[in-house]
Each structure stands twice: as C-alpha cells, then as structure tokens.
N, C-alpha and C. Protein backbone atom coordinates (compact mmCIF):
# COMPACT_ATOMS: atom_id res chain seq x y z
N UNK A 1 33.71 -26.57 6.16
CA UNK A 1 33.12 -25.42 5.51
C UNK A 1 34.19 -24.35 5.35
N UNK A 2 34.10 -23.90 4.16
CA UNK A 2 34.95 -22.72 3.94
C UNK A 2 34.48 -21.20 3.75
N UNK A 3 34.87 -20.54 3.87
CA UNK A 3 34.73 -18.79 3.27
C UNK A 3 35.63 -18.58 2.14
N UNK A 4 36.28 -19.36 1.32
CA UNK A 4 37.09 -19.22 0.53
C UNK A 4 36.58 -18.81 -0.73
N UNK A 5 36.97 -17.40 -0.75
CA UNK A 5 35.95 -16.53 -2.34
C UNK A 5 36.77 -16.36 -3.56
N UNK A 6 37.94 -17.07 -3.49
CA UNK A 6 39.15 -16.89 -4.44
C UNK A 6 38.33 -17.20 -5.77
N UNK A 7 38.26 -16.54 -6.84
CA UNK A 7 38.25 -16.86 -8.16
C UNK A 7 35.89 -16.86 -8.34
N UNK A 8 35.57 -16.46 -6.68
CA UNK A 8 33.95 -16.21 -7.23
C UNK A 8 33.90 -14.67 -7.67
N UNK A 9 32.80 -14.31 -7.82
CA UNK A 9 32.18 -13.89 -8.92
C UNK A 9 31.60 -12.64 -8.01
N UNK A 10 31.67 -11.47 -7.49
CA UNK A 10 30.33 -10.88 -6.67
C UNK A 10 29.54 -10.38 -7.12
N UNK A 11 28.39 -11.02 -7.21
CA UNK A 11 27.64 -10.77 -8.16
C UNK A 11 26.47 -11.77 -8.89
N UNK A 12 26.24 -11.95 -10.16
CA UNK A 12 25.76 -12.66 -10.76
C UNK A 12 26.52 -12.38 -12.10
N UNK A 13 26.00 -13.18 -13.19
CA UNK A 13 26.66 -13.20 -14.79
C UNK A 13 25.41 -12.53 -15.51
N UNK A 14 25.81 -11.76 -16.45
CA UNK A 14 24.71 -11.05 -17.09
C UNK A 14 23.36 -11.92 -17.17
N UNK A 15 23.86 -12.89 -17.76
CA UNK A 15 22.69 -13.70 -18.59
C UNK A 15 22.06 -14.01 -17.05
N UNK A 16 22.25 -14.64 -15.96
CA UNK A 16 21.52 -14.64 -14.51
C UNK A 16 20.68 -13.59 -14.55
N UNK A 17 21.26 -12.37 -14.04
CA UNK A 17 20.76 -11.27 -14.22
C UNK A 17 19.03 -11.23 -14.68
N UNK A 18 19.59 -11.51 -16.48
CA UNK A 18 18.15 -11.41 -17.74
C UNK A 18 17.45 -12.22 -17.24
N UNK A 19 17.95 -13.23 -16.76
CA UNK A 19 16.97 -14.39 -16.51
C UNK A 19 16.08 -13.89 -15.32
N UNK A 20 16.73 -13.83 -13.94
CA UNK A 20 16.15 -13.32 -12.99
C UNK A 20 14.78 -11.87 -12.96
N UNK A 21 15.55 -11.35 -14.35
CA UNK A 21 13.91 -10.34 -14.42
C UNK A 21 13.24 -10.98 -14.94
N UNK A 22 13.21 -11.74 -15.87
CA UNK A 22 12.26 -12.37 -16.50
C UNK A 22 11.48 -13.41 -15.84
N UNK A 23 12.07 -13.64 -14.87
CA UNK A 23 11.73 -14.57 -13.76
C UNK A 23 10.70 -13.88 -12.80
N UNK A 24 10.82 -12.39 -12.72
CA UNK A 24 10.43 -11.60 -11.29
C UNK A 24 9.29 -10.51 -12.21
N UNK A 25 9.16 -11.15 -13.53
CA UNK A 25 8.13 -10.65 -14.57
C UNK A 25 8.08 -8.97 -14.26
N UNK A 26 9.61 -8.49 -14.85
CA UNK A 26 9.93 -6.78 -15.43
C UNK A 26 10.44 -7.43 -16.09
N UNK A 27 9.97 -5.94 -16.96
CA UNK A 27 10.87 -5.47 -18.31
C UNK A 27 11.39 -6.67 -18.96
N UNK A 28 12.53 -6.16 -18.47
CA UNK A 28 13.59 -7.25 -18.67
C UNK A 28 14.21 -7.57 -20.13
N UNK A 29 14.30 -6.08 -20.94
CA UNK A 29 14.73 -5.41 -22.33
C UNK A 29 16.27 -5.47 -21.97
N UNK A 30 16.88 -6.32 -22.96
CA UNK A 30 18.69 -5.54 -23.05
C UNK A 30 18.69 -4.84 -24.12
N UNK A 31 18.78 -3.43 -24.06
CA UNK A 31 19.44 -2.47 -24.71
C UNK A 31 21.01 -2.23 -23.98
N UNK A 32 21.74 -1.32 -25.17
CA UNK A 32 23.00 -1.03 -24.58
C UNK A 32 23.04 0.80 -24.81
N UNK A 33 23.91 0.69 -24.08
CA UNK A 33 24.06 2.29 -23.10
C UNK A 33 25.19 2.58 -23.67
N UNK A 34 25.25 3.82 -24.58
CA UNK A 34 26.44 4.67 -25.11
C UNK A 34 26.96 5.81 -24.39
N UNK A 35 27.81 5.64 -23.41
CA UNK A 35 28.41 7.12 -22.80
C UNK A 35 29.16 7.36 -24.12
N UNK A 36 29.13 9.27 -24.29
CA UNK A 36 29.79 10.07 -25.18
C UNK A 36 30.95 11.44 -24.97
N UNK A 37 31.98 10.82 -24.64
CA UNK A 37 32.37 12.05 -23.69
C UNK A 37 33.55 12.92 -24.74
N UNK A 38 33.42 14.07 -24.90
CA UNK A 38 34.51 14.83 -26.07
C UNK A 38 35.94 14.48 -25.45
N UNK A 39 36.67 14.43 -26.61
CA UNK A 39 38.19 14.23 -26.66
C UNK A 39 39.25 14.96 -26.52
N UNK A 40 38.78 16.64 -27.53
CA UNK A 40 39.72 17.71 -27.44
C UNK A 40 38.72 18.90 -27.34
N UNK A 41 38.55 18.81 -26.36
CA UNK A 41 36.89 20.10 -26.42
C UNK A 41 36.13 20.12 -26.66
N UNK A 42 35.03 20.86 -26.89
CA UNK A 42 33.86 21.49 -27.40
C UNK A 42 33.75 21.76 -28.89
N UNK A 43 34.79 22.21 -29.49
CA UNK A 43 34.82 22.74 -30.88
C UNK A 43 34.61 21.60 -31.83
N UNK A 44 35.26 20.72 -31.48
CA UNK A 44 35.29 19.59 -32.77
C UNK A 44 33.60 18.93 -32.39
N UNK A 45 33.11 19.11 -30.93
CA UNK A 45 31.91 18.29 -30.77
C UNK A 45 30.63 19.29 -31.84
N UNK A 46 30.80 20.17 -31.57
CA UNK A 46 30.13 21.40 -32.50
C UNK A 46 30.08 21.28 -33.47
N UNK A 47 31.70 21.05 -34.37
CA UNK A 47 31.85 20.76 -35.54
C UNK A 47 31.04 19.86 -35.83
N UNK A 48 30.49 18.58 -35.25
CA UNK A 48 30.74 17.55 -36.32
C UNK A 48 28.66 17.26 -36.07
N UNK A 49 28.06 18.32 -35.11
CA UNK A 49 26.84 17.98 -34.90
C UNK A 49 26.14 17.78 -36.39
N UNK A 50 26.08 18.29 -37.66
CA UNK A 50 25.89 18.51 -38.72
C UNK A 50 25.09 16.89 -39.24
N UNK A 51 26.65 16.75 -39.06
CA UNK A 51 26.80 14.95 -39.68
C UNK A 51 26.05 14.25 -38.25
N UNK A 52 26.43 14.17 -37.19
CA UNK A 52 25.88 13.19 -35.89
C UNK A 52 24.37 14.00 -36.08
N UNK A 53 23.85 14.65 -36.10
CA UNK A 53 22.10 14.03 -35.68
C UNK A 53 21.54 13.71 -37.19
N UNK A 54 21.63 13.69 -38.15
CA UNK A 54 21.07 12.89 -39.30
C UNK A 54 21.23 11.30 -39.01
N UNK A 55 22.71 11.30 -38.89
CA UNK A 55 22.67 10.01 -37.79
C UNK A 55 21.93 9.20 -36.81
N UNK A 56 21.77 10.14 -36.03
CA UNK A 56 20.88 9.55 -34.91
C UNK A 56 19.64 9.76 -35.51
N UNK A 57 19.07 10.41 -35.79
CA UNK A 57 17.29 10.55 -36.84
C UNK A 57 17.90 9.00 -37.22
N UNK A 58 18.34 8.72 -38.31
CA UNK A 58 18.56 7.20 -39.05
C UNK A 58 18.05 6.21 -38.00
N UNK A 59 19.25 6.73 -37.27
CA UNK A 59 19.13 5.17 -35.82
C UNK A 59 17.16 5.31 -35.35
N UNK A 60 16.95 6.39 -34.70
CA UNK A 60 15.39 6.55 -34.71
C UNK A 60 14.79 5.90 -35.78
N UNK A 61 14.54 6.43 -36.47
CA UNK A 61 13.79 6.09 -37.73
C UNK A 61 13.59 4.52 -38.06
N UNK A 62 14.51 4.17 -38.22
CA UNK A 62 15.19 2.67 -38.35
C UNK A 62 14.73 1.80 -36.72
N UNK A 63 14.14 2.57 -36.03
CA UNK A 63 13.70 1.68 -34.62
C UNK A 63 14.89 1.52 -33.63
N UNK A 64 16.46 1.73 -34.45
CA UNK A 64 17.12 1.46 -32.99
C UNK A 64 17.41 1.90 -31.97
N UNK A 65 17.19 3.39 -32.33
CA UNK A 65 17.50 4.50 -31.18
C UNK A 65 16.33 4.07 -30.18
N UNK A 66 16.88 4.10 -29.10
CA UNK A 66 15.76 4.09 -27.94
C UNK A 66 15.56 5.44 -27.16
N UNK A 67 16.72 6.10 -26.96
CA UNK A 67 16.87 7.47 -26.33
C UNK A 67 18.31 7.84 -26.92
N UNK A 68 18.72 9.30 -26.73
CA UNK A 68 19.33 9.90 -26.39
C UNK A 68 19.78 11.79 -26.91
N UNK A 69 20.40 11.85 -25.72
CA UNK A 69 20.50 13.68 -25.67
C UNK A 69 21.79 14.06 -25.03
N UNK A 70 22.02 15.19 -25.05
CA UNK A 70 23.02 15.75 -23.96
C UNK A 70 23.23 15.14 -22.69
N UNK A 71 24.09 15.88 -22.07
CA UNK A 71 24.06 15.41 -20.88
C UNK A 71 24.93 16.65 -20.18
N UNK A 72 24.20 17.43 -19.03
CA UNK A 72 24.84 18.34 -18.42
C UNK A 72 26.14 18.07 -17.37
N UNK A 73 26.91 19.24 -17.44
CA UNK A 73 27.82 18.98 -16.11
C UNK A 73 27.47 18.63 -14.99
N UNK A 74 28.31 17.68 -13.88
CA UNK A 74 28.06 17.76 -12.93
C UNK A 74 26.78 18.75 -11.51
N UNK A 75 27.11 20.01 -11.95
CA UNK A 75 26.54 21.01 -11.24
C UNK A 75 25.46 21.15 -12.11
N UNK A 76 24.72 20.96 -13.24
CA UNK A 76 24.07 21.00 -14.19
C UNK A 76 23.67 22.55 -14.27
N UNK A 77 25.00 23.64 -14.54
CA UNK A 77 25.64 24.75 -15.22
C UNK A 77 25.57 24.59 -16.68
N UNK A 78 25.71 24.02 -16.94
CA UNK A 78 26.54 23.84 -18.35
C UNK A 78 26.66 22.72 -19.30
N UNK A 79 26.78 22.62 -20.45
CA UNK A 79 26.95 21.39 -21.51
C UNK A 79 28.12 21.23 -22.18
N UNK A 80 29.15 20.48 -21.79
CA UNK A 80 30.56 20.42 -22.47
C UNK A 80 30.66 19.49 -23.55
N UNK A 81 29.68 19.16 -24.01
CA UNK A 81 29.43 18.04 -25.28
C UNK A 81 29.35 16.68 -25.33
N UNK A 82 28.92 16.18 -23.83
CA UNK A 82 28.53 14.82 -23.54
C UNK A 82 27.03 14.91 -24.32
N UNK A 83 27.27 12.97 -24.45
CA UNK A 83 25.76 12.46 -24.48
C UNK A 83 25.71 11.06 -24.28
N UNK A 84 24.49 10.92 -23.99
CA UNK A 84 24.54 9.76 -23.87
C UNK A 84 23.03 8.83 -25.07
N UNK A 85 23.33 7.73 -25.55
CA UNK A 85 22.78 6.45 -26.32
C UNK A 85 22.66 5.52 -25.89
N UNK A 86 20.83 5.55 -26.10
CA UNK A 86 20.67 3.68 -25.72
C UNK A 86 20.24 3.13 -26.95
N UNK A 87 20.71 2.22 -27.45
CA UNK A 87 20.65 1.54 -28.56
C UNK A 87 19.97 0.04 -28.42
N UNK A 88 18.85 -0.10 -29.55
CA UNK A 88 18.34 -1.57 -29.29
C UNK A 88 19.27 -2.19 -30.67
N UNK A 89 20.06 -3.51 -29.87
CA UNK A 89 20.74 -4.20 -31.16
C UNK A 89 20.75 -5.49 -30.10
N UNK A 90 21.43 -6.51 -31.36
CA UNK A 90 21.31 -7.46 -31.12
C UNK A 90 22.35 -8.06 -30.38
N UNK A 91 23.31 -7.46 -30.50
CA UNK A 91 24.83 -7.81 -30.02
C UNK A 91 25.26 -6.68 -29.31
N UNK A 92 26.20 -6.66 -28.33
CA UNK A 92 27.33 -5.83 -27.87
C UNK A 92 28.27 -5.46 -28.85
N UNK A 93 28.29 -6.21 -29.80
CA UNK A 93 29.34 -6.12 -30.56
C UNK A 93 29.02 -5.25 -31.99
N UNK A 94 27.13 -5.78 -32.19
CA UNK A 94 26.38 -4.29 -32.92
C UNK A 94 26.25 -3.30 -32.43
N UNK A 95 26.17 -2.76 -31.32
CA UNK A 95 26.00 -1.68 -30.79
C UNK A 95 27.19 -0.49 -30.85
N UNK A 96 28.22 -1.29 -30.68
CA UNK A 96 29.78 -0.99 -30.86
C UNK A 96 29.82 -0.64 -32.35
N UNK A 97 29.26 -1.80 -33.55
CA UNK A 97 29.81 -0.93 -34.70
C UNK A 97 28.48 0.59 -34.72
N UNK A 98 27.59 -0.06 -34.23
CA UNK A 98 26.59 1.33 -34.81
C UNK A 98 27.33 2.96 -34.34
N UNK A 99 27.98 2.52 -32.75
CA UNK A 99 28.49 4.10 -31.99
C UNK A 99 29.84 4.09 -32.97
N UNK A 100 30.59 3.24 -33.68
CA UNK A 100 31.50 3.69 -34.56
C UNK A 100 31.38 4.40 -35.63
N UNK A 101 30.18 3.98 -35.88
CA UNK A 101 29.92 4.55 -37.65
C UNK A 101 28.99 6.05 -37.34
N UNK A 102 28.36 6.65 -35.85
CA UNK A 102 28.18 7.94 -35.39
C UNK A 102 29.45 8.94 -35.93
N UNK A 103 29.21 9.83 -36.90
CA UNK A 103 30.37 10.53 -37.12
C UNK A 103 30.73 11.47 -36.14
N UNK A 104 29.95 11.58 -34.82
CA UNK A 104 30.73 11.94 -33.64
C UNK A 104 32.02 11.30 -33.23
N UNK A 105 31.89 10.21 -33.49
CA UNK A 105 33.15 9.15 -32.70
C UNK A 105 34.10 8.72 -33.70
N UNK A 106 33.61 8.74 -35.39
CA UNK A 106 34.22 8.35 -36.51
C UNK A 106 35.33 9.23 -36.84
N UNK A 107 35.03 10.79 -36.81
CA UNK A 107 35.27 11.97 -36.93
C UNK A 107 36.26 12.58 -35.72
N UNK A 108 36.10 11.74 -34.38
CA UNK A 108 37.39 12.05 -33.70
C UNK A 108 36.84 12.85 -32.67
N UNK A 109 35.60 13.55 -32.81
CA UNK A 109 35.06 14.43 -32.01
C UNK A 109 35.18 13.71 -30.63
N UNK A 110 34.70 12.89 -30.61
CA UNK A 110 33.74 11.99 -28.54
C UNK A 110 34.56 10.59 -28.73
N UNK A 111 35.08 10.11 -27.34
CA UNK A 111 35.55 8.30 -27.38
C UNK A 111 34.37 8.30 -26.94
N UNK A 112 34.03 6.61 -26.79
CA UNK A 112 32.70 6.22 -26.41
C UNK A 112 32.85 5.16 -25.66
N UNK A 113 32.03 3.99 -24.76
CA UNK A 113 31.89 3.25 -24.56
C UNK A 113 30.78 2.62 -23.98
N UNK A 114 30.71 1.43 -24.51
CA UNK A 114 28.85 0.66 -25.03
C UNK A 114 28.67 -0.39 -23.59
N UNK A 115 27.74 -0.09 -22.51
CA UNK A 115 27.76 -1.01 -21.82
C UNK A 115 26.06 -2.07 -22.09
N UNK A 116 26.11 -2.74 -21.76
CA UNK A 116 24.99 -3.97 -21.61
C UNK A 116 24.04 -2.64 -20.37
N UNK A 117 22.67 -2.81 -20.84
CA UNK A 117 21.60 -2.51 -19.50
C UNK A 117 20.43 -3.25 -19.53
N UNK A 118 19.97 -3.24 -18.61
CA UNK A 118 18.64 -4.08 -18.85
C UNK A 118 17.75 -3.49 -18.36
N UNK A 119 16.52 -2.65 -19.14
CA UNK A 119 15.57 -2.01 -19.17
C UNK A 119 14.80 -2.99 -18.32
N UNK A 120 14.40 -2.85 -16.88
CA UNK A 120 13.32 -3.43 -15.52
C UNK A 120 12.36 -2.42 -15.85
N UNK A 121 12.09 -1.45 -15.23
CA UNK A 121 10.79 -0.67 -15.30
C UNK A 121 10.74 0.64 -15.82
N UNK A 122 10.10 0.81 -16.16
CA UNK A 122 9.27 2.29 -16.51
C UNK A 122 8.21 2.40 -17.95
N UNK A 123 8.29 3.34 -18.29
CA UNK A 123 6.99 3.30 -19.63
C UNK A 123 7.93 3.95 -20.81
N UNK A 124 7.57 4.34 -21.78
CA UNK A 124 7.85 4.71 -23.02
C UNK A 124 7.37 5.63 -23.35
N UNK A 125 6.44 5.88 -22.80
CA UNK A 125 4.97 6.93 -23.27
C UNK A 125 5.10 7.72 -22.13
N UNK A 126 4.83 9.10 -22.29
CA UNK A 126 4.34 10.27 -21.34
C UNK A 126 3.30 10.11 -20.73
N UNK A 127 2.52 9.89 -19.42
CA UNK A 127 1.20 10.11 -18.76
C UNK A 127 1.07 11.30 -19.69
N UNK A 128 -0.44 11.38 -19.40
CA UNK A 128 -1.07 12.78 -19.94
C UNK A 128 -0.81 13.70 -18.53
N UNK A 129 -0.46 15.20 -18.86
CA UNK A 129 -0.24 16.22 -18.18
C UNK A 129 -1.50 17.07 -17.55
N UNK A 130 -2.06 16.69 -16.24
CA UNK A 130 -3.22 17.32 -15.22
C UNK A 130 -2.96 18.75 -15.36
C-alpha cells in the first residue's frame, strides 16, 4: 500500500462534481461567474456605463443574464467599479465571448475572468415580505 499522491487530483473533476449534485438531487445548474475588476480606475468604468448596461438589459432580456451588480469594497465603504456576472451559456468558452463583447471589457474599462459554478441551492424568487 502506498500514500503516493504524485500526479492525483485534490479534489474531484468538474463534471464529478455536476454529477454528484445531480446525484444528491440539488440544483445542480452550471452557470458561469464573471468577476469585473477596473483596469485604470474609476473614470473609464464611468465612462463606458452608457454602452455596458444596454448590454446587460440584452443579456437579461435574451434569458442569459442570471444576476448581476456592483460589488462593494472590502469594508463595504465604497464602490470602485467592480461587478460581478452570472451568465447562463452553454460553453465556458460562450460565456467568455459574451463578457468580451460587454463594452465594459471591449472598451478597456474592467479585465474579467469567467469561472464554471454550479448553482446547488436557493430560489429565484423573493419570499413575500411579513
């Protein structure tokens, strides 16, 4: 018997993962997750809001937007022009062109990067407010 972990994995492989919720009957939605973080400040993120939320309305509209908004500083003081996107697509590799063609990221304003998530629990809908 060995302990020899050279070249495993810690962890599981995505697709395990999907399987395993679907197995443990959640969710078990892959959407992908757009962090948005500005490049040269605030100003160009400002600039370019004009063009980026007609954008995102589209992505809504069109069903792919799943969420997204700002995202405060650390100390949650303040908004330096993060956001974050969850996008329903079919690929990693759609999701990637959709946050390219955001004229936030096209335009130079925000780099981005698209990770895999897998929606397990929660609702969509607001409870009604007691």
């Amino acid at each position: 018997m060995s302990n020899d972990t050279a070249g495993s994995v810690d962890g599981m492989t995505w697709e395990q993962l999907l399987n395993r919720s679907r197995e443990l009957d959640l969710h078990a939605e892959q959407l992908f997750l757009i962090q948005s973080k500005p490049v040269d400040g605030f100003g160009p993120v400002e600039a370019a809001l004009d063009e980026h939320l007609p954008y995102q309305k589209q992505l809504e509209d069109s069903g792919v937007m799943f969420a997204a908004g700002p995202v405060a500083s650390a100390d949650g003081a303040e908004w330096n022009g993060e956001g974050v996107f969850v996008y329903r697509a079919a690929s990693l590799d759609e999701a990637v062109r959709l946050a390219e063609a955001d004229p936030m990221h096209s335009r130079g304003a925000r780099r981005f990067e698209v990770r895999a998530w897998c929606l397990n629990e929660g609702t969509t809908t607001r409870p009604p407010i007691s």
